[in-house]
PDB file of N, CA and C in Angstrom:
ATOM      1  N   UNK A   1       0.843  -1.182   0.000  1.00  0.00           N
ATOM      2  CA  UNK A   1       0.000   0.000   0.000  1.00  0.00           C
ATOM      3  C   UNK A   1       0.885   1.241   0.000  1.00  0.00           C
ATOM      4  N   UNK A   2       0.671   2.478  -0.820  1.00  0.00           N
ATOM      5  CA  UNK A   2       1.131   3.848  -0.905  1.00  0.00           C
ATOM      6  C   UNK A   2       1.159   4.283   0.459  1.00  0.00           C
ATOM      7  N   UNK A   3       2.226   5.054   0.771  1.00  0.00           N
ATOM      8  CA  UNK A   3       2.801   5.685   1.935  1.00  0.00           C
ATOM      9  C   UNK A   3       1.658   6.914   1.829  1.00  0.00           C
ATOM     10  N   UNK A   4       1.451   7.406   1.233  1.00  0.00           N
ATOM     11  CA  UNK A   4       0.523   8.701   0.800  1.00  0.00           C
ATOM     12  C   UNK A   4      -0.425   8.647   1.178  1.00  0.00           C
ATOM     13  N   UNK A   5      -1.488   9.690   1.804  1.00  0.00           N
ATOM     14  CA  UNK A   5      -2.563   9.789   2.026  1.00  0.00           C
ATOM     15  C   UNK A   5      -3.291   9.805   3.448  1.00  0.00           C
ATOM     16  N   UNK A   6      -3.915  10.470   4.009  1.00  0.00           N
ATOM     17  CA  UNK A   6      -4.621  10.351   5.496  1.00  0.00           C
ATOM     18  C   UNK A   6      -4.187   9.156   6.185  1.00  0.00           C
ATOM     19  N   UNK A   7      -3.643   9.664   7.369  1.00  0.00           N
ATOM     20  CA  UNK A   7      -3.833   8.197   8.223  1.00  0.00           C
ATOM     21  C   UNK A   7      -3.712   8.508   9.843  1.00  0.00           C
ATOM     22  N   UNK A   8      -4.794   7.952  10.282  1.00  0.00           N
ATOM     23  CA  UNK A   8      -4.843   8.080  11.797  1.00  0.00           C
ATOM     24  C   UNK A   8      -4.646   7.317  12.840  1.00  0.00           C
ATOM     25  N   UNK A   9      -3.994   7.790  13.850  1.00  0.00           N
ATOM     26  CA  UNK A   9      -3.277   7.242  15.115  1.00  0.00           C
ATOM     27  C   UNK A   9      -4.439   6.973  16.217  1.00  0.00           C
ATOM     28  N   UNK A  10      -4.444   6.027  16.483  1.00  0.00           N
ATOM     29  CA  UNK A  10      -6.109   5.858  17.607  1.00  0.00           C
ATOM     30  C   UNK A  10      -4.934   5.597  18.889  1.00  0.00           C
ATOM     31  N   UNK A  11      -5.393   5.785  19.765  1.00  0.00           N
ATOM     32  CA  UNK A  11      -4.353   5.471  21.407  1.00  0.00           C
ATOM     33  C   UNK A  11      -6.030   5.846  22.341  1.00  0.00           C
ATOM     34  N   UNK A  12      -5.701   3.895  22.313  1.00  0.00           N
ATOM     35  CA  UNK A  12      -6.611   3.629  23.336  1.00  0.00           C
ATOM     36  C   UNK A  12      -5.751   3.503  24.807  1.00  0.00           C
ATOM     37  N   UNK A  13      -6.043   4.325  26.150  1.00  0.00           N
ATOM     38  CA  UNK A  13      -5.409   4.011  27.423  1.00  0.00           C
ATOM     39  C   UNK A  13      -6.518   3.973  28.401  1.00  0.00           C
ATOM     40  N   UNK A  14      -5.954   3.635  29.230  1.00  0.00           N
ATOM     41  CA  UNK A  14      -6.339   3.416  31.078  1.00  0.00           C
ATOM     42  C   UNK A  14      -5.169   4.039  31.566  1.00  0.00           C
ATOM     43  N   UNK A  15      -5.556   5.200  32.539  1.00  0.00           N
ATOM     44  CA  UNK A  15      -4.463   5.909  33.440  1.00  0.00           C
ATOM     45  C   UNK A  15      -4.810   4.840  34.761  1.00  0.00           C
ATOM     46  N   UNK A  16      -3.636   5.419  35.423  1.00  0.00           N
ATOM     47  CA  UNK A  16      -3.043   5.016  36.854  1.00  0.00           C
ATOM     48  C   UNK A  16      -4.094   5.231  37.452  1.00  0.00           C
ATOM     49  N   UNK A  17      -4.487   4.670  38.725  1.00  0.00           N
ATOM     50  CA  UNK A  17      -5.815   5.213  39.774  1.00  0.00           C
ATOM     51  C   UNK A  17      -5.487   6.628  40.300  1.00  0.00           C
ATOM     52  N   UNK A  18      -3.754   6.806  40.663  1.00  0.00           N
ATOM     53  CA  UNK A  18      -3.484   7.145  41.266  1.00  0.00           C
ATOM     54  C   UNK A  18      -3.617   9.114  40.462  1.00  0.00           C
ATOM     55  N   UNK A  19      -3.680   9.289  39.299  1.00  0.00           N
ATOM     56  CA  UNK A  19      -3.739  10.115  37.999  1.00  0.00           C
ATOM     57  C   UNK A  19      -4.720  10.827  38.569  1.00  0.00           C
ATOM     58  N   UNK A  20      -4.834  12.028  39.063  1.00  0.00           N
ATOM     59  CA  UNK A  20      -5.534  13.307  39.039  1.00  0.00           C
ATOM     60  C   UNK A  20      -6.161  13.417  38.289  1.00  0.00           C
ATOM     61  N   UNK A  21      -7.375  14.110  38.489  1.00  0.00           N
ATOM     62  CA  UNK A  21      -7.991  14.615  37.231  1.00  0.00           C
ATOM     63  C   UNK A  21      -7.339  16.124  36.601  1.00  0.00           C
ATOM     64  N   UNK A  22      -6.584  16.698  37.532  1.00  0.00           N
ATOM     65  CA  UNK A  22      -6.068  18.000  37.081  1.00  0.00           C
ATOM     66  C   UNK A  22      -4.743  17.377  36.279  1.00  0.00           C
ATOM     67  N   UNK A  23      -4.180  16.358  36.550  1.00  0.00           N
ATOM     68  CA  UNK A  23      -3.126  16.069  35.689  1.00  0.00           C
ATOM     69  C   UNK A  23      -3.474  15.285  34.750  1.00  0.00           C
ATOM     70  N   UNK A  24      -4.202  14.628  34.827  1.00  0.00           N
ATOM     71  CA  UNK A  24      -5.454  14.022  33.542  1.00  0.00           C
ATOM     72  C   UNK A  24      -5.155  15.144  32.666  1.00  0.00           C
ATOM     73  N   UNK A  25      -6.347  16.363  32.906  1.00  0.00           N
ATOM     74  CA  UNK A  25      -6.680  17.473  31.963  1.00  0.00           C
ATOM     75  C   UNK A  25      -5.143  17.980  31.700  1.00  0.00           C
ATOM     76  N   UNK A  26      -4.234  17.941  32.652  1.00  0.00           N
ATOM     77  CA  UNK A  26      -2.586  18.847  31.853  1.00  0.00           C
ATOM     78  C   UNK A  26      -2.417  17.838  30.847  1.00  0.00           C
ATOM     79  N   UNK A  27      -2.436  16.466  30.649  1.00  0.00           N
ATOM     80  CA  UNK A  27      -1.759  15.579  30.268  1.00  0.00           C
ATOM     81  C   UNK A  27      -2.238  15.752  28.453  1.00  0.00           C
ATOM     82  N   UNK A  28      -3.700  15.877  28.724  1.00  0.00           N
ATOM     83  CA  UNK A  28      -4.381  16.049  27.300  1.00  0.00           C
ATOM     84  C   UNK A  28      -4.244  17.341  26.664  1.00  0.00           C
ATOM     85  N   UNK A  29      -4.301  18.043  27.657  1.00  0.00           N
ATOM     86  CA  UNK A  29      -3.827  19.640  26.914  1.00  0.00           C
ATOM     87  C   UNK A  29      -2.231  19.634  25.869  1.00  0.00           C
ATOM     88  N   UNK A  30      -1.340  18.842  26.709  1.00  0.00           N
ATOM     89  CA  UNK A  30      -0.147  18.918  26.130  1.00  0.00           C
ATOM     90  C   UNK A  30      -0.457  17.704  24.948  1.00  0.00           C
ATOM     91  N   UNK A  31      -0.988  16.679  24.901  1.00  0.00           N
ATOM     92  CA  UNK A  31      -1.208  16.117  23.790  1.00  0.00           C
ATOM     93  C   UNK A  31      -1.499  16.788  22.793  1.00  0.00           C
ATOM     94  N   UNK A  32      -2.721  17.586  23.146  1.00  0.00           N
ATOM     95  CA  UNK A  32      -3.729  18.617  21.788  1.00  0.00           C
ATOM     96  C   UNK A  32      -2.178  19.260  21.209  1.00  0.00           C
ATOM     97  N   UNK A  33      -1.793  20.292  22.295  1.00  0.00           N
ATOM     98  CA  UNK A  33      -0.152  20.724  21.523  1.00  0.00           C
ATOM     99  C   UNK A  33       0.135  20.399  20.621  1.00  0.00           C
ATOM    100  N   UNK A  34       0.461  18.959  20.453  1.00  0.00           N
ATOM    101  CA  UNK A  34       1.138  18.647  19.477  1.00  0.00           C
ATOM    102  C   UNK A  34       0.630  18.619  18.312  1.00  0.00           C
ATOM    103  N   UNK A  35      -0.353  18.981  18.190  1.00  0.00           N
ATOM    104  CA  UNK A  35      -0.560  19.483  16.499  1.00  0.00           C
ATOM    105  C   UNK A  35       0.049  20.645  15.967  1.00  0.00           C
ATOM    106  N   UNK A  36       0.160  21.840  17.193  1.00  0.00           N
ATOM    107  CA  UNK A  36       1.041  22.949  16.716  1.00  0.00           C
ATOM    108  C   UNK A  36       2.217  22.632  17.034  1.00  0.00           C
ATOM    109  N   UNK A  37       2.964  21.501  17.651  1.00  0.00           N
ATOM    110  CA  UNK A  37       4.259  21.166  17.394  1.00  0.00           C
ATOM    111  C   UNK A  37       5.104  20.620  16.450  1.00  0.00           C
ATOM    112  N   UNK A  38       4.027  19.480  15.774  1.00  0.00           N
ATOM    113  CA  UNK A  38       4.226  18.189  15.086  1.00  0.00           C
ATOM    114  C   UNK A  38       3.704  18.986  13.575  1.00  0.00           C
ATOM    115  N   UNK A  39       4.779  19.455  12.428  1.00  0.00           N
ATOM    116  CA  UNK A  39       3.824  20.095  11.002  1.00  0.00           C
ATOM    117  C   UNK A  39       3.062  19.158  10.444  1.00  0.00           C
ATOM    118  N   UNK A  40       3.065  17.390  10.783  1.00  0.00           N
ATOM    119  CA  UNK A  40       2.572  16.754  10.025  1.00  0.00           C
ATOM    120  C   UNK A  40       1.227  16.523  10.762  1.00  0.00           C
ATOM    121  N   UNK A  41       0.901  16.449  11.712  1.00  0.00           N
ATOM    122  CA  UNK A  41      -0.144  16.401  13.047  1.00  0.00           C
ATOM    123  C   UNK A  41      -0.865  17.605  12.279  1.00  0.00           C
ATOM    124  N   UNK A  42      -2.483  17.133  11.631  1.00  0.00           N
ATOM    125  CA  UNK A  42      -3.067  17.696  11.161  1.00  0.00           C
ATOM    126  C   UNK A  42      -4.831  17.869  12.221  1.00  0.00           C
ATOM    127  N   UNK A  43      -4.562  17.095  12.967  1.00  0.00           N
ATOM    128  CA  UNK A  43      -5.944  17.419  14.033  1.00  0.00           C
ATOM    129  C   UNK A  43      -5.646  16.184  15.255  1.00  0.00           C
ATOM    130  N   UNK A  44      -6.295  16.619  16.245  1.00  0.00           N
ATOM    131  CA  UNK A  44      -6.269  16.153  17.334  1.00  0.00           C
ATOM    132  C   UNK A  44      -7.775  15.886  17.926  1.00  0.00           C
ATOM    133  N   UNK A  45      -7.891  15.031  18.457  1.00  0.00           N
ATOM    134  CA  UNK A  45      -9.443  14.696  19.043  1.00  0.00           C
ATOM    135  C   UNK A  45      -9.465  13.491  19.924  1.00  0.00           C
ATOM    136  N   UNK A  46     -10.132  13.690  21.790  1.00  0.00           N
ATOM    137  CA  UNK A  46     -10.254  12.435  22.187  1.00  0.00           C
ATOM    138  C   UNK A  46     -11.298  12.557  22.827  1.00  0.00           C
ATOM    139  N   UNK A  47     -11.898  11.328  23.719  1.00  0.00           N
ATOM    140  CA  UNK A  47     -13.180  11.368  24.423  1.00  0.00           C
ATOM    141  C   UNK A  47     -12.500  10.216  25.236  1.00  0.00           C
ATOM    142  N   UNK A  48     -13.984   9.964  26.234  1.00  0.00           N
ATOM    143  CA  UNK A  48     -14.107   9.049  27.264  1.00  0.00           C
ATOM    144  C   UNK A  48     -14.763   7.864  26.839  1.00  0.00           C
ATOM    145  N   UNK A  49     -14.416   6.451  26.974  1.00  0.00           N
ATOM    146  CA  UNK A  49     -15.644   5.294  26.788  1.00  0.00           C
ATOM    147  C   UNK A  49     -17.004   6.132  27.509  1.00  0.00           C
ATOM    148  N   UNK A  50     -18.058   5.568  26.409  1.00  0.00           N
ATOM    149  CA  UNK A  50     -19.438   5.659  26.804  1.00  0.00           C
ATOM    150  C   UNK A  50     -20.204   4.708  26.421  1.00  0.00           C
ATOM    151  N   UNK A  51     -19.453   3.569  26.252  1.00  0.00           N
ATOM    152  CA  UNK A  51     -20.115   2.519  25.511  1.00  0.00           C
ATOM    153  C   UNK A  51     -21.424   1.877  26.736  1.00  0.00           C
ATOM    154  N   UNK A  52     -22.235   1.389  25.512  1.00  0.00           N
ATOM    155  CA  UNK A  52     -23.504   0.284  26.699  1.00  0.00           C
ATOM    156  C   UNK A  52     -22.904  -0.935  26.674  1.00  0.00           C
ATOM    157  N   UNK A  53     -21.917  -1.614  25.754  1.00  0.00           N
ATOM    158  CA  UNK A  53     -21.994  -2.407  25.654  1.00  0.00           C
ATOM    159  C   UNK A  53     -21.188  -3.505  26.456  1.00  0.00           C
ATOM    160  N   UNK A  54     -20.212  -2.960  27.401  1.00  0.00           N
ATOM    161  CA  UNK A  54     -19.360  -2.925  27.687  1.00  0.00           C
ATOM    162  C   UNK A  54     -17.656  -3.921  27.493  1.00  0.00           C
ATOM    163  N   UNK A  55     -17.672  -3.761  26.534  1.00  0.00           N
ATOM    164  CA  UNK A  55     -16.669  -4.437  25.986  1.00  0.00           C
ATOM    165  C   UNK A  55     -15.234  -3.430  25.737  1.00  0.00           C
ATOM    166  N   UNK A  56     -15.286  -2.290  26.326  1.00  0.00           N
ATOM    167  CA  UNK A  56     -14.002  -1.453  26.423  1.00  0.00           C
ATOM    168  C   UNK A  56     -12.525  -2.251  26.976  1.00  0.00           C
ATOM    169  N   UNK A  57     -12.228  -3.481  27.652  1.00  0.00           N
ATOM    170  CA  UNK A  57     -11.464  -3.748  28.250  1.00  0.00           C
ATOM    171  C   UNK A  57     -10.437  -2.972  29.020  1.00  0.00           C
ATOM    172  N   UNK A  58     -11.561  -2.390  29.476  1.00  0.00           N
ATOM    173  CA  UNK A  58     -10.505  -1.439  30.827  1.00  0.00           C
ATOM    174  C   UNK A  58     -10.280  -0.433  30.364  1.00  0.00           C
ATOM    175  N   UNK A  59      -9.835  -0.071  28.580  1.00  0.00           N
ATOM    176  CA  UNK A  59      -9.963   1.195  28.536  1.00  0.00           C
ATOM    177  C   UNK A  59     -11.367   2.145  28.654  1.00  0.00           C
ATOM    178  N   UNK A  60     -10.280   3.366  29.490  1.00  0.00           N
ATOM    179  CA  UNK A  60     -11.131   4.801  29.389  1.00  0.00           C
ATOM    180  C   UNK A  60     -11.324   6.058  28.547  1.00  0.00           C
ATOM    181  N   UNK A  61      -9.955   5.547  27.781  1.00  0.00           N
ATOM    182  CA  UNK A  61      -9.615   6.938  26.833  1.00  0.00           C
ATOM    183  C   UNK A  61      -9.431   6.971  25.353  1.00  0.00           C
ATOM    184  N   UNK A  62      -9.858   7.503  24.497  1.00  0.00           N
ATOM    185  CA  UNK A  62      -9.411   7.370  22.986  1.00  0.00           C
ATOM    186  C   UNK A  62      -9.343   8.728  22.576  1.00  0.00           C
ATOM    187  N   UNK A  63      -8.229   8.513  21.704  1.00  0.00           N
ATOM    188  CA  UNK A  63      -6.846   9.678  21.311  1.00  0.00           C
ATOM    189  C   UNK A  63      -6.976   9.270  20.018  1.00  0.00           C
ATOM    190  N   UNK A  64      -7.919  10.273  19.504  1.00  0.00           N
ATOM    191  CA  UNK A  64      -7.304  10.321  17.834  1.00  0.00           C
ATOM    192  C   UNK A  64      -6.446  11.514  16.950  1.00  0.00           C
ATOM    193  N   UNK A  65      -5.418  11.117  16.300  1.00  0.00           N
ATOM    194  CA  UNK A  65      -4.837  12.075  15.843  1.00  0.00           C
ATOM    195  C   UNK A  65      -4.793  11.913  14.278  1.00  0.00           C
ATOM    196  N   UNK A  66      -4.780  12.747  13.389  1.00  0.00           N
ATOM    197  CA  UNK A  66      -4.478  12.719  11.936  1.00  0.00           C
ATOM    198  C   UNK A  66      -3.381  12.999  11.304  1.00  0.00           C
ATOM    199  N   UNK A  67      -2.734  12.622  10.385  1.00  0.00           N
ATOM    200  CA  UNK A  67      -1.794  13.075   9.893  1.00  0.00           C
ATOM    201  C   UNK A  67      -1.450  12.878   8.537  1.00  0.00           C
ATOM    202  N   UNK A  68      -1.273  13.226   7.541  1.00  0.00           N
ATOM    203  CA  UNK A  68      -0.918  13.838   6.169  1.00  0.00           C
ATOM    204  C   UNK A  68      -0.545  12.329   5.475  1.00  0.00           C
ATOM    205  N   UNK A  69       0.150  11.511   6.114  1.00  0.00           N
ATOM    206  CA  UNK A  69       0.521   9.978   5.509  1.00  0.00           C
ATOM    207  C   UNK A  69       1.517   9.463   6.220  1.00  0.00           C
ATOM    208  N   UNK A  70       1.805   7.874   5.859  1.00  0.00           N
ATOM    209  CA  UNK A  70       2.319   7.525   6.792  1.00  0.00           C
ATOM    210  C   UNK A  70       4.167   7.985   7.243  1.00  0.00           C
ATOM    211  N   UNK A  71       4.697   9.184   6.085  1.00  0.00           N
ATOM    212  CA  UNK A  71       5.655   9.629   6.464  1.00  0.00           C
ATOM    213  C   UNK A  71       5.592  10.734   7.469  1.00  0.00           C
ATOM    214  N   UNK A  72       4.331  10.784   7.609  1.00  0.00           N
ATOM    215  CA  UNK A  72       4.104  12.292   8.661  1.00  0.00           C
ATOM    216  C   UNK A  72       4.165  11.708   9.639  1.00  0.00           C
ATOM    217  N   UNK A  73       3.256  10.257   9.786  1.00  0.00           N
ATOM    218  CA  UNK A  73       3.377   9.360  11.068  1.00  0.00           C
ATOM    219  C   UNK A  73       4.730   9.413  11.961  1.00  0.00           C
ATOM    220  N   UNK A  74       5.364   8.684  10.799  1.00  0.00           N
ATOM    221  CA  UNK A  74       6.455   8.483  11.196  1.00  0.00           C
ATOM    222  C   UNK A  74       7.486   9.582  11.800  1.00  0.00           C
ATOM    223  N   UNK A  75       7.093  10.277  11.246  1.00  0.00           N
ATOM    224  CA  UNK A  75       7.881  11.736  11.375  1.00  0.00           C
ATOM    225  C   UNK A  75       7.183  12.416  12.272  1.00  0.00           C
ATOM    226  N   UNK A  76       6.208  12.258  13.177  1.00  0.00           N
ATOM    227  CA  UNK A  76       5.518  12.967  14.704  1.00  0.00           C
ATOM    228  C   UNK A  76       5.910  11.703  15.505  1.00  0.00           C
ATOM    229  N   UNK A  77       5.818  10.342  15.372  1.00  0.00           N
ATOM    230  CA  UNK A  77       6.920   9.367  16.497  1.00  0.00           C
ATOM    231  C   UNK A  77       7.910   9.763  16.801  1.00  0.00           C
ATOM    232  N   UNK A  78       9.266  10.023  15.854  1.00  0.00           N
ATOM    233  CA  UNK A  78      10.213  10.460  15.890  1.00  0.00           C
ATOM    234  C   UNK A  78      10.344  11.814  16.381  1.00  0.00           C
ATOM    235  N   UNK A  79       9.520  12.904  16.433  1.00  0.00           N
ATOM    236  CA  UNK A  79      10.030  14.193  16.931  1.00  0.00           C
ATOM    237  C   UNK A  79      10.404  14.542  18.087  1.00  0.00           C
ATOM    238  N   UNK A  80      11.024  15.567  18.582  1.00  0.00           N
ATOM    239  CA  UNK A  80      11.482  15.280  19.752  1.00  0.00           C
ATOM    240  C   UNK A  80      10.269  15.841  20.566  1.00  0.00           C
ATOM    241  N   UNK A  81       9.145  16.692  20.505  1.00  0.00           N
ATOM    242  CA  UNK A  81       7.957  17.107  20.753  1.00  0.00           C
ATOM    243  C   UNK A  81       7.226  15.894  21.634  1.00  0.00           C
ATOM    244  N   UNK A  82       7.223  15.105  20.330  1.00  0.00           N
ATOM    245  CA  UNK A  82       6.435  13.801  20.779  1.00  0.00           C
ATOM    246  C   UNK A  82       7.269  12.681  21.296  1.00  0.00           C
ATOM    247  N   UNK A  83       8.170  12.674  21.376  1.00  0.00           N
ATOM    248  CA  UNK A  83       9.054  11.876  22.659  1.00  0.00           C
ATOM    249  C   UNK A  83       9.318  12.463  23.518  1.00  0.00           C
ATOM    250  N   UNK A  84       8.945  13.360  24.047  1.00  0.00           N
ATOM    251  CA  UNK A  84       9.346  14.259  25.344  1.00  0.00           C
ATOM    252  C   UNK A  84       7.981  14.147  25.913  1.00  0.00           C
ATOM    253  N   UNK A  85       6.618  13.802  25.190  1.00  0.00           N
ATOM    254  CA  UNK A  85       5.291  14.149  25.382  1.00  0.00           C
ATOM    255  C   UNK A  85       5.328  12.214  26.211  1.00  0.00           C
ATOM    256  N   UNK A  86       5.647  11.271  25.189  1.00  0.00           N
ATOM    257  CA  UNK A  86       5.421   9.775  25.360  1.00  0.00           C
ATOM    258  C   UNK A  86       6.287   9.786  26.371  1.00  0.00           C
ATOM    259  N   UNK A  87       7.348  10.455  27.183  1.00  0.00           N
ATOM    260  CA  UNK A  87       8.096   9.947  28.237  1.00  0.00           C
ATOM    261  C   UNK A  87       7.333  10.077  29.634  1.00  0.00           C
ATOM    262  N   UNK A  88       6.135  11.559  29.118  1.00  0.00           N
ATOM    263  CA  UNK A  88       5.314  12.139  30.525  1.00  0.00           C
ATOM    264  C   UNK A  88       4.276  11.271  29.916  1.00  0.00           C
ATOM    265  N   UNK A  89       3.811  10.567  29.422  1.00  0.00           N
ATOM    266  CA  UNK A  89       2.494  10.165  29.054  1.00  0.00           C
ATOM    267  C   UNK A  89       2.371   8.567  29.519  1.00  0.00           C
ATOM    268  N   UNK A  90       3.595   7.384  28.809  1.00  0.00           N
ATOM    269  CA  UNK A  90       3.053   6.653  29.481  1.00  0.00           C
ATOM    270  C   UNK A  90       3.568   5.858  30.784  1.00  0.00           C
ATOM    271  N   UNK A  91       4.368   6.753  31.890  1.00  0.00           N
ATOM    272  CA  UNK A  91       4.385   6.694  33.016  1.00  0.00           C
ATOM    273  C   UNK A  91       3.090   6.356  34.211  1.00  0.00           C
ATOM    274  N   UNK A  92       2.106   7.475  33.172  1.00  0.00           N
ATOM    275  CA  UNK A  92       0.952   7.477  34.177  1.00  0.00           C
ATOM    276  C   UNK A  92      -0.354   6.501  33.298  1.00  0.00           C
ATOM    277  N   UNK A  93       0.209   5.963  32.544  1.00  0.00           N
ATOM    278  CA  UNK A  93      -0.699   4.827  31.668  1.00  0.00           C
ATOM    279  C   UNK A  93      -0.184   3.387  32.480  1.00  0.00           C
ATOM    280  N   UNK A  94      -1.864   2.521  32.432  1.00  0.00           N
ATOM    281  CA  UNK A  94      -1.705   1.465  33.082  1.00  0.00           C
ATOM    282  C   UNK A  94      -1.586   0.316  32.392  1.00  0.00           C
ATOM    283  N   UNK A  95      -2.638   0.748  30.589  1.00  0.00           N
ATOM    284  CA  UNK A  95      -2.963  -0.663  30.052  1.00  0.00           C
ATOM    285  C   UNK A  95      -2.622   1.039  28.295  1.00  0.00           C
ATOM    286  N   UNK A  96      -1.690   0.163  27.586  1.00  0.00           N
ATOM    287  CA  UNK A  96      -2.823   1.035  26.229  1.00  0.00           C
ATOM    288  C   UNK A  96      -2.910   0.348  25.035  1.00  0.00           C
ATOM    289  N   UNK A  97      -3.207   0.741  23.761  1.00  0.00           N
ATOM    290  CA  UNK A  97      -3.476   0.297  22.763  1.00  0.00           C
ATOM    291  C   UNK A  97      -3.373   0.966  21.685  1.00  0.00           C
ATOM    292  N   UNK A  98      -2.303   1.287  20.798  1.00  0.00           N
ATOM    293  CA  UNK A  98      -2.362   2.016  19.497  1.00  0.00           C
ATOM    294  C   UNK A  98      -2.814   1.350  18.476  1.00  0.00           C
ATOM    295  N   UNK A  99      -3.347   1.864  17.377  1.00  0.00           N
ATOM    296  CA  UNK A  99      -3.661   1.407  15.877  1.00  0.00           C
ATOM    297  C   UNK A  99      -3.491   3.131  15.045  1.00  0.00           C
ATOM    298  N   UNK A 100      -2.956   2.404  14.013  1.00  0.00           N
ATOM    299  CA  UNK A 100      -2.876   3.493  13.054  1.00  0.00           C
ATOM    300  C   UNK A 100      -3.725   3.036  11.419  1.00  0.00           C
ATOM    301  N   UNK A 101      -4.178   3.506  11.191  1.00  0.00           N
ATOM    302  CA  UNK A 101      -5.246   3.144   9.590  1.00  0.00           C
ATOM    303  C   UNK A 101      -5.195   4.221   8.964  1.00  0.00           C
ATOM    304  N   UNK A 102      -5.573   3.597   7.725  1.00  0.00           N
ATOM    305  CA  UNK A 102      -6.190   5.001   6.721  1.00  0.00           C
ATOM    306  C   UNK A 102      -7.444   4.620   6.213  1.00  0.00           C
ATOM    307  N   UNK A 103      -8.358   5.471   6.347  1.00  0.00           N
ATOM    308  CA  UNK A 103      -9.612   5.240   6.474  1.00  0.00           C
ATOM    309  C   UNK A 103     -10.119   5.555   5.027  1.00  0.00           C
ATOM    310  N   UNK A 104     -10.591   4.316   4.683  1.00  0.00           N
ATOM    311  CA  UNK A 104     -11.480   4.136   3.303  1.00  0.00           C
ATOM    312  C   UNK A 104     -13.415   4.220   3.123  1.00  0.00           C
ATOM    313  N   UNK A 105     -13.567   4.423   2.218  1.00  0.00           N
ATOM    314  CA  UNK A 105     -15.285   4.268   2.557  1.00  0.00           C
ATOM    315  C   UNK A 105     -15.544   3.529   1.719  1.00  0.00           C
ATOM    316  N   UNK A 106     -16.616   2.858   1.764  1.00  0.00           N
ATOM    317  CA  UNK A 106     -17.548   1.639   0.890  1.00  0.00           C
ATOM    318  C   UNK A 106     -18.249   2.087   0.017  1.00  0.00           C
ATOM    319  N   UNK A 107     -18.635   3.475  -0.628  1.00  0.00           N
ATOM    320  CA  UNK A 107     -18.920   3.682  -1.514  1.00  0.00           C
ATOM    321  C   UNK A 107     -18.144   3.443  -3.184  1.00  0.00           C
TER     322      UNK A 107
END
């Protein structure tokens, strides 16, 4: 598959019990950042499970980010932005889960 084209970073986590909610909210603020850090980081967006169904496995959190293709990917892992961000981030993570895709439609 072409390196080219949309592709998004999902980061499913569970924080520590021990995780504040005020350091919760710092933790995501400095995530959002990194779209004005990262040139390839084209949007940022997360929420809380609200599922009925309950099949979350422990996770609470989903982190979606976008980015330009998978050289942008690669190139916001590597920055030093976002390794300075993943050194404070998953300290206070208990369980997580990344996937990265590029999202197609069925039409």
């Amino acid at each position: 598959m072409a390196a080219g084209g949309v592709v998004k970073h999902i980061v499913l986590a569970r924080f520590k019990e021990e995780v504040t909610p005020e350091r919760l909210d710092q933790l995501i603020r400095s995530y959002a950042a990194l779209v004005d850090a990262v040139p390839s980081m084209k949007a940022f967006r997360w929420g809380t499970d609200v599922s009925i169904e309950n099949m979350h496995q422990g996770f609470t959190h989903v982190f979606e980010s976008t980015f330009e293709s998978t050289e942008g990917l690669k190139g916001y892992v590597e920055h030093p932005a976002h390794v300075e961000y993943t050194n404070e981030f998953l300290p206070l993570s208990e369980k997580i889960l990344i996937i990265d895709y590029k999202p197609t439609s069925v039409n």
